[in-house]
Protein backbone atom coordinates (compact mmCIF):
# COMPACT_ATOMS: atom_id res chain seq x y z
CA UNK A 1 99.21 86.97 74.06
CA UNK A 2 96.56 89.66 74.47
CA UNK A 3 93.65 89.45 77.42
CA UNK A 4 90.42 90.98 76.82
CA UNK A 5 89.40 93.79 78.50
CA UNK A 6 86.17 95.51 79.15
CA UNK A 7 85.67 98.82 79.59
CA UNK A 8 84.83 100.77 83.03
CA UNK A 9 83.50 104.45 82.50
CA UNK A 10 86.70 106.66 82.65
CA UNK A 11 89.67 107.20 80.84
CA UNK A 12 92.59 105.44 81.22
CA UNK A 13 95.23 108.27 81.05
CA UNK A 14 98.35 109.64 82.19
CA UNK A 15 97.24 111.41 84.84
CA UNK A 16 99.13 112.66 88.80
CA UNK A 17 95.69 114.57 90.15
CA UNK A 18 94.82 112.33 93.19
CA UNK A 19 91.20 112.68 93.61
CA UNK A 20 88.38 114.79 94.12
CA UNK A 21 88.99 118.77 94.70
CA UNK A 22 85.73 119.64 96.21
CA UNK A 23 85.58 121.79 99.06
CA UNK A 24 83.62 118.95 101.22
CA UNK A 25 86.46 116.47 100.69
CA UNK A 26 88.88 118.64 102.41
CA UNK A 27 90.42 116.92 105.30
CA UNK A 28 89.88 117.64 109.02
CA UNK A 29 92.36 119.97 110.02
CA UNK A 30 94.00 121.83 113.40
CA UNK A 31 95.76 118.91 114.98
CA UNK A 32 99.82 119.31 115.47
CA UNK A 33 100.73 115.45 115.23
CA UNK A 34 103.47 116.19 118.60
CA UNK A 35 104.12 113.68 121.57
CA UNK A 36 100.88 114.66 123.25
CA UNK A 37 98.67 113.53 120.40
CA UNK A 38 100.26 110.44 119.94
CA UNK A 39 99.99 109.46 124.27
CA UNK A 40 96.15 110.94 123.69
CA UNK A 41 95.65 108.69 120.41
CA UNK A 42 97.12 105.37 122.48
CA UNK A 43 95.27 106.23 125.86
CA UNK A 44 92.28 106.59 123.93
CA UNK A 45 93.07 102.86 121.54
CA UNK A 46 93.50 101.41 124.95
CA UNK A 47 90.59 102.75 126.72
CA UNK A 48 88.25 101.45 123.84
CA UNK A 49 90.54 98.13 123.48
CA UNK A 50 90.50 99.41 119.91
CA UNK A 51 93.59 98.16 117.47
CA UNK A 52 94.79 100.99 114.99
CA UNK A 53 96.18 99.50 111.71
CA UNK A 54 97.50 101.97 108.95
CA UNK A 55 97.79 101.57 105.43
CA UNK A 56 101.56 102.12 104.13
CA UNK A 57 100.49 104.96 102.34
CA UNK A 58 98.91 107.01 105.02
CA UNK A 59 100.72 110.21 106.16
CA UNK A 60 103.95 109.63 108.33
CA UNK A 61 102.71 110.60 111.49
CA UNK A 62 99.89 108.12 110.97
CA UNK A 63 101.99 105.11 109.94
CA UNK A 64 104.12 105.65 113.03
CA UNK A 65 100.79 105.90 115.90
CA UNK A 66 99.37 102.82 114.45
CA UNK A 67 99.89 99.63 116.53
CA UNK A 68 100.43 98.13 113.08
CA UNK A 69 101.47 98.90 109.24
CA UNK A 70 101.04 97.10 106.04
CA UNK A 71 100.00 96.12 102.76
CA UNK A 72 96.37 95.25 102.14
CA UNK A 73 96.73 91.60 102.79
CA UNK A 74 98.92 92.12 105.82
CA UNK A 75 96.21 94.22 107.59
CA UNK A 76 93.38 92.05 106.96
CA UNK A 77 95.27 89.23 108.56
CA UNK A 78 95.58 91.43 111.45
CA UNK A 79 92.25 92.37 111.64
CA UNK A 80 90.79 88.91 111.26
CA UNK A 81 93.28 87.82 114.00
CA UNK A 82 93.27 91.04 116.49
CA UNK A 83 91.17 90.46 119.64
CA UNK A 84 90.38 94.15 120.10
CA UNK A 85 86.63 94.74 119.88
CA UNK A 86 87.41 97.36 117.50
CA UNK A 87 89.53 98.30 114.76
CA UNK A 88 90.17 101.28 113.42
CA UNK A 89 91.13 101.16 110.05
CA UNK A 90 93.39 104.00 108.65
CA UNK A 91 93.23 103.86 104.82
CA UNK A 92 90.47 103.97 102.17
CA UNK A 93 86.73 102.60 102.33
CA UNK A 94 87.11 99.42 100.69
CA UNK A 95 89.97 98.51 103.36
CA UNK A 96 87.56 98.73 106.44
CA UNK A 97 84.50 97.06 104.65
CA UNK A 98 86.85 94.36 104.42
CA UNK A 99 87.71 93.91 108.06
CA UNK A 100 84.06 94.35 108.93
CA UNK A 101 83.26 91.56 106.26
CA UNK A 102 86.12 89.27 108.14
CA UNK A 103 84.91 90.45 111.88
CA UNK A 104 81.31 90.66 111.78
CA UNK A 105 80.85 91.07 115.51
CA UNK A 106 83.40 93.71 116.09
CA UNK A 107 82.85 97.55 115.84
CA UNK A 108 84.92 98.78 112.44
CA UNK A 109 85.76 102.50 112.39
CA UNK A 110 87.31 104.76 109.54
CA UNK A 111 89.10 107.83 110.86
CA UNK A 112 87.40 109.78 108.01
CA UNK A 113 84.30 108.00 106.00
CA UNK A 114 84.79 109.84 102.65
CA UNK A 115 87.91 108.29 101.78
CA UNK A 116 87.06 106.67 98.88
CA UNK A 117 89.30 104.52 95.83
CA UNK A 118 89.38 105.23 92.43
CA UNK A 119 90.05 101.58 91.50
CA UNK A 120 87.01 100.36 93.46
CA UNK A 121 84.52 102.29 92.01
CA UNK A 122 86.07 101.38 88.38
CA UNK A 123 83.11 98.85 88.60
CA UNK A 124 79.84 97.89 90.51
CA UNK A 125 78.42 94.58 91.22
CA UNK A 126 76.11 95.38 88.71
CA UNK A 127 78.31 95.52 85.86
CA UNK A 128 80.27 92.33 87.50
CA UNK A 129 76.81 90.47 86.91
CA UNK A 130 76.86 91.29 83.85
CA UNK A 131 80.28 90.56 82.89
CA UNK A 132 79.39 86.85 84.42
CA UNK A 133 76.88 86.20 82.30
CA UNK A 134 78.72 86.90 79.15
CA UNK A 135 81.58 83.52 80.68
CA UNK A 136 79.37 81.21 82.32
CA UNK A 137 81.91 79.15 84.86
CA UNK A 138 84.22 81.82 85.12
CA UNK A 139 86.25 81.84 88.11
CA UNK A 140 86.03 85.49 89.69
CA UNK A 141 89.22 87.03 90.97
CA UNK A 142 88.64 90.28 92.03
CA UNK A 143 91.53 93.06 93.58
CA UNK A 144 90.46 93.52 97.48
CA UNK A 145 90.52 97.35 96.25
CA UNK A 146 86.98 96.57 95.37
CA UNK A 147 83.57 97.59 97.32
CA UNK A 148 81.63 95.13 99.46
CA UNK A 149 79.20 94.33 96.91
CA UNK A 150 81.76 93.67 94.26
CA UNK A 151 83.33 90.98 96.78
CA UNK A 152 79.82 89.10 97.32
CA UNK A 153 79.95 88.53 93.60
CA UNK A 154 83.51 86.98 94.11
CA UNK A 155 85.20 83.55 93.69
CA UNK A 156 88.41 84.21 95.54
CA UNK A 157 90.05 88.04 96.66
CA UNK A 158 93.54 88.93 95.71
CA UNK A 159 96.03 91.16 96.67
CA UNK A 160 99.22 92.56 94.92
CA UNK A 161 101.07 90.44 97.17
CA UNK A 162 99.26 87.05 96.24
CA UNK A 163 97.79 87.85 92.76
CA UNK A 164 99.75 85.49 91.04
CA UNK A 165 99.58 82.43 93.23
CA UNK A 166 95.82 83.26 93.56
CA UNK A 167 95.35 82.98 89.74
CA UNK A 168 97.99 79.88 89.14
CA UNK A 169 95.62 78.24 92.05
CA UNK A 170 93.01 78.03 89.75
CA UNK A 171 92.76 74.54 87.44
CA UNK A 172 94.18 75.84 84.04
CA UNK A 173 91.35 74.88 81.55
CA UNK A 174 88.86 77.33 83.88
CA UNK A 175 88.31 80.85 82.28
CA UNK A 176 89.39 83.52 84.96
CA UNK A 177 87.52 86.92 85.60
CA UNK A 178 90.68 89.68 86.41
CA UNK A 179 89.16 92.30 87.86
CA UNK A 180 89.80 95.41 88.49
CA UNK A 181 93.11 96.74 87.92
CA UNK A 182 94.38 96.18 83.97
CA UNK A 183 98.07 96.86 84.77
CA UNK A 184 97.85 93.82 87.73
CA UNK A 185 96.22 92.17 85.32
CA UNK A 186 98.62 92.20 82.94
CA UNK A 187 100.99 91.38 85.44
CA UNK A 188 99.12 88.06 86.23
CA UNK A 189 98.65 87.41 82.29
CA UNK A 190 102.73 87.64 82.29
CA UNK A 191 103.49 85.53 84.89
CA UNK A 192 101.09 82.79 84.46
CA UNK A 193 101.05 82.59 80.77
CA UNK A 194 97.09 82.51 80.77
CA UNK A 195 95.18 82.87 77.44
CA UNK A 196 92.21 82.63 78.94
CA UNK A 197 92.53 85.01 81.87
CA UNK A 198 90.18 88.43 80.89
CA UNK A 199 90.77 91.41 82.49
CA UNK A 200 88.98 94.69 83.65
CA UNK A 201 90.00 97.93 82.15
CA UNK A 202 89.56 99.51 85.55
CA UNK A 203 92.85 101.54 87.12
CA UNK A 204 93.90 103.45 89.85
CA UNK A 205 94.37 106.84 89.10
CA UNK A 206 97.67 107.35 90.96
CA UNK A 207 99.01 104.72 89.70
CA UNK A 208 98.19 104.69 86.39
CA UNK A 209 100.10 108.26 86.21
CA UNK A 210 103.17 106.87 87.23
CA UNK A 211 104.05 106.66 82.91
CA UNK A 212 106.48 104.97 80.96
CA UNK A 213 108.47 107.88 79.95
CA UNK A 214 109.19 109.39 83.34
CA UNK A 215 110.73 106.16 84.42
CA UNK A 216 112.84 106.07 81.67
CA UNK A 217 114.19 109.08 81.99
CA UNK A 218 114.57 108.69 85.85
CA UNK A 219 116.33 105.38 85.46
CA UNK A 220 118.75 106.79 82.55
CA UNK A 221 119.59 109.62 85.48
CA UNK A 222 120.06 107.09 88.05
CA UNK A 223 121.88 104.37 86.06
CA UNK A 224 122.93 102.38 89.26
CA UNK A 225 119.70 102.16 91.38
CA UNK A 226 117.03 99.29 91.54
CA UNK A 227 113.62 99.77 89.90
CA UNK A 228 110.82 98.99 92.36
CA UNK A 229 108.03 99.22 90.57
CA UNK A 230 104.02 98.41 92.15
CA UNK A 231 102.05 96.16 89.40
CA UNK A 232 99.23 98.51 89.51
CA UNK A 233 101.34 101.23 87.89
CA UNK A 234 101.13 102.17 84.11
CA UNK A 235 105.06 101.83 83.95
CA UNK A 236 105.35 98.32 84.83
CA UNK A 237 105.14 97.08 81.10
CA UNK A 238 107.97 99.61 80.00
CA UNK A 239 110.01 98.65 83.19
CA UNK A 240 110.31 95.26 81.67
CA UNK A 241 110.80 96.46 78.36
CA UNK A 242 113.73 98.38 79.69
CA UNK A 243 115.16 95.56 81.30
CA UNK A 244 114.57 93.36 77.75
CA UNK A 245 116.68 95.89 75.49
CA UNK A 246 119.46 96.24 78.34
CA UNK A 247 118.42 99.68 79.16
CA UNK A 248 118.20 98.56 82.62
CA UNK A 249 119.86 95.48 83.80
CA UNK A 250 116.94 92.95 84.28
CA UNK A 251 118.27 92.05 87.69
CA UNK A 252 117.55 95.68 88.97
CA UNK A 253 113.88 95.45 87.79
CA UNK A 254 111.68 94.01 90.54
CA UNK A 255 107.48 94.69 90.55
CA UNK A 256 106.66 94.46 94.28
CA UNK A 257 103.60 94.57 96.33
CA UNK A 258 103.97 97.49 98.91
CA UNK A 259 105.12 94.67 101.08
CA UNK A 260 107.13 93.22 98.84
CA UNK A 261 108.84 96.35 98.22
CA UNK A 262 110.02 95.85 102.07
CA UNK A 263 111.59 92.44 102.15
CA UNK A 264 113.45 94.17 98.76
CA UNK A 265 114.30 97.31 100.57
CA UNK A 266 115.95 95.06 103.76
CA UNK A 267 117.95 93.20 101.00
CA UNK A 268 118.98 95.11 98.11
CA UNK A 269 122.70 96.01 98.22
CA UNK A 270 121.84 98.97 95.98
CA UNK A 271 122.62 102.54 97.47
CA UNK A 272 119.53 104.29 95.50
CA UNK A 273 116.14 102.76 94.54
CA UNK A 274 113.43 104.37 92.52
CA UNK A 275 110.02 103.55 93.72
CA UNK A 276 107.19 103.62 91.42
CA UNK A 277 103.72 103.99 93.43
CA UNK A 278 102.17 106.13 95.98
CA UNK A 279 104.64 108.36 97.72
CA UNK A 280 103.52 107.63 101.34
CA UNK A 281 105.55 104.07 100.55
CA UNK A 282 108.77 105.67 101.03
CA UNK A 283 108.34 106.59 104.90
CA UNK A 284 108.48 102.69 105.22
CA UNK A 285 110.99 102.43 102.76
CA UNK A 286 113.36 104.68 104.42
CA UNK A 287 112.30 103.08 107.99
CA UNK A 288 113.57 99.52 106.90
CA UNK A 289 116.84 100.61 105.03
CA UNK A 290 117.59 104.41 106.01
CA UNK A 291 121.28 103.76 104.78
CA UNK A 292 119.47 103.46 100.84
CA UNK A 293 118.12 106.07 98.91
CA UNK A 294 114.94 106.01 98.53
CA UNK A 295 113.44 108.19 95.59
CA UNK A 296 110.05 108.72 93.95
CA UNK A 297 109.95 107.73 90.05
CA UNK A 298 106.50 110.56 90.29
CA UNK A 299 106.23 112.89 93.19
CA UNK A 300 103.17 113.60 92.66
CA UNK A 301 102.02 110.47 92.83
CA UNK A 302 100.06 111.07 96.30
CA UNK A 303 96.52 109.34 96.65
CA UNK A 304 94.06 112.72 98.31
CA UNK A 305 92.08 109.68 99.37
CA UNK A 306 94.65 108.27 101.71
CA UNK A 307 95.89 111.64 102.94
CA UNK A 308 92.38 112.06 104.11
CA UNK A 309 92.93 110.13 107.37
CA UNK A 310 94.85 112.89 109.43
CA UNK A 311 95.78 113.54 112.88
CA UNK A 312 93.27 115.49 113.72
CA UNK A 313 90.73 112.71 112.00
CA UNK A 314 92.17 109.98 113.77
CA UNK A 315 91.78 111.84 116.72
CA UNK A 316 87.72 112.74 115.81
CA UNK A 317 87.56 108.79 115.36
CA UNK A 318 88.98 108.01 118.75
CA UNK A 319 86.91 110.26 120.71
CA UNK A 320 83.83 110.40 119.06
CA UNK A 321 83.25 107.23 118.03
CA UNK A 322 83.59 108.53 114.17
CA UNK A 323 82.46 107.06 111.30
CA UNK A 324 81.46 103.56 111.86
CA UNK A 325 81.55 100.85 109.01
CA UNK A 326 78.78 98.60 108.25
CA UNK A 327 77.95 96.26 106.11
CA UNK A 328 75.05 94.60 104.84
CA UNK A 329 74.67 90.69 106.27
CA UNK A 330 73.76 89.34 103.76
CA UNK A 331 76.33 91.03 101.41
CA UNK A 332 79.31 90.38 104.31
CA UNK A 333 78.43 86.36 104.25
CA UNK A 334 78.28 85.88 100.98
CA UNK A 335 81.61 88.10 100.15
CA UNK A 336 83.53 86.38 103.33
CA UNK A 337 84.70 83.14 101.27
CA UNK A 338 86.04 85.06 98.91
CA UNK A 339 88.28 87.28 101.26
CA UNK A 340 89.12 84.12 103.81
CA UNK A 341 90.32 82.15 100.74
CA UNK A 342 92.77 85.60 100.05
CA UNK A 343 94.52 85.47 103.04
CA UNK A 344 94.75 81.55 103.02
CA UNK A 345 96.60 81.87 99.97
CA UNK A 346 100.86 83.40 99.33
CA UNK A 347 102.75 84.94 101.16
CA UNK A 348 101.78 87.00 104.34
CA UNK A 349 101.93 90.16 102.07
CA UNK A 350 104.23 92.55 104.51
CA UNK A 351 103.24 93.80 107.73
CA UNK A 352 104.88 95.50 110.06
């Protein structure tokens, strides 16, 4: 069973760069993260009754500051819940458009605006539009990791956490829009046995780089550790081919949302895990089992984008008032049903 896929500009490669090298993407610097940035960063939070939520694959030092860490779905429940009048998001673009989108009235800031995504600007809502039109009644699904504009165009948001459930919500006999990660995708395809689910050729660079053969080789080193493995990485097909020719005992293959990949971590009785997806996963990791080992399948495997939100930005953010997130009305009402019907549906998606 094969989905259809249509084709974003890029290449779909094996690649570990993560992102832009210009000189005006480099990140704000001069900031030691110590004790009395971390007291300055919560006097501040509290003094603008401002909620700090950090992606898990922000730096360390930013994961640990943050009145909260999660997966995508996890923070966007927080954010739609929090009563602070303003959230600062620490992650990539997409992320705070989307807790502006569920919080209309409250002010959204990003600890450094250029952080941008890969995967969400693997399409527009222009070539969404026109993907529509060619499967009238399509039901949209769309990857939160999308812009604002992709989201008004939406049925129903997903997450890697809810993906699944999302897609087997939706009456079988509808056609399905996947968009637009192709290795989630194919995940869904696999799991819900869809024929008539199509899917986006759009990837995340990091992830996609995380390749078959590297895993292979890292697993045949490591004979005895679990395989967690994000379903947004290029390696997730060959992790379950593995596991089907007993290369790797099925049982030790497991593709996990970042959240996911906690509840595993708290339960495995393995001693060593590879982890397959961006590295800043493993500071969690090691937080919620430090008695496992917790290795990278790709080191390299770093997102610039995320690394973008440093100390020293955080701080800028805090004191400064830097950079605020808006988003159009218009575009924020009619992309809210789609994103409220996300976190209504699977589980809570790892917070925490």
């Amino acid at each position: 069973m094969t989905a259809s896929a249509t084709h974003a500009d890029g290449q779909v490669g094996d690649r570990v760069d993560a992102g832009p090298t210009d000189a005006d993407l480099t990140p704000y610097g001069g900031v030691e993260a110590n004790e009395a940035w971390r007291e300055e960063v919560r006097r501040l939070a509290a003094e603008q009754d401002a909620v700090v939520l950090a992606h898990n694959y922000q730096l360390p030092e930013i994961q640990d500051v943050a009145h909260h860490a999660g997966d995508s779905l996890a923070l966007s429940r927080i954010a739609a819940e929090s009563t602070a009048s303003t959230i600062i998001f620490c992650g990539v673009h997409f992320m705070a458009e989307t807790a502006k989108i569920l919080s209309p009235d409250k002010r959204v800031l990003i600890p450094d605006e250029r952080a941008g995504c890969s995967l969400a600007d693997s399409i527009t809502a222009d070539e969404l539009r026109a993907w529509k039109a060619e499967h009238p009644g399509a039901v949209v699904v769309s990857y939160v990791n999308t812009t604002a504009a992709v989201k008004a165009e939406t049925d129903i948001c997903c997450t890697s956490s809810n993906a699944v459930d999302v897609v087997a919500s939706i009456p079988a006999d509808r056609e399905v829009l996947f968009l637009p990660d192709q290795f989630l995708g194919a995940h869904v395809q696999r799991e819900t046995g869809r024929d008539n689910l199509h899917i986006w050729a759009g990837e995340c660079h990091v992830h996609a780089g995380i390749n078959g053969t590297e895993l292979a080789a890292r697993a045949a080193a490591a004979p005895d550790a679990d395989l967690f493995i994000h379903p947004e990485c290029g390696c997730a097909t060959s992790a379950l081919y593995l596991a089907g020719e007993g290369a790797v005992p099925a049982e030790k293959v497991k593709i996990l949302s970042t959240g996911g990949m906690l509840d595993a971590a708290r339960e495995t009785s393995a001693t060593s895990v590879l982890v397959a997806t961006e590295v800043g996963m493993l500071h969690q990791l090691r937080q919620a089992a430090p008695e496992v080992d917790f290795r990278a399948v790709n080191d390299r495997a770093s997102c610039r984008y995320m690394k973008m939100i440093t100390p020293a930005a955080l701080l800028r953010c805090l004191r400064e008032g830097l950079d605020e997130v808006h988003v159009d009305p218009d575009t924020a009402d009619q992309a809210r049903n789609a994103v409220r019907r996300m976190i209504e549906i699977g589980r809570p998606g790892g917070g925490e």
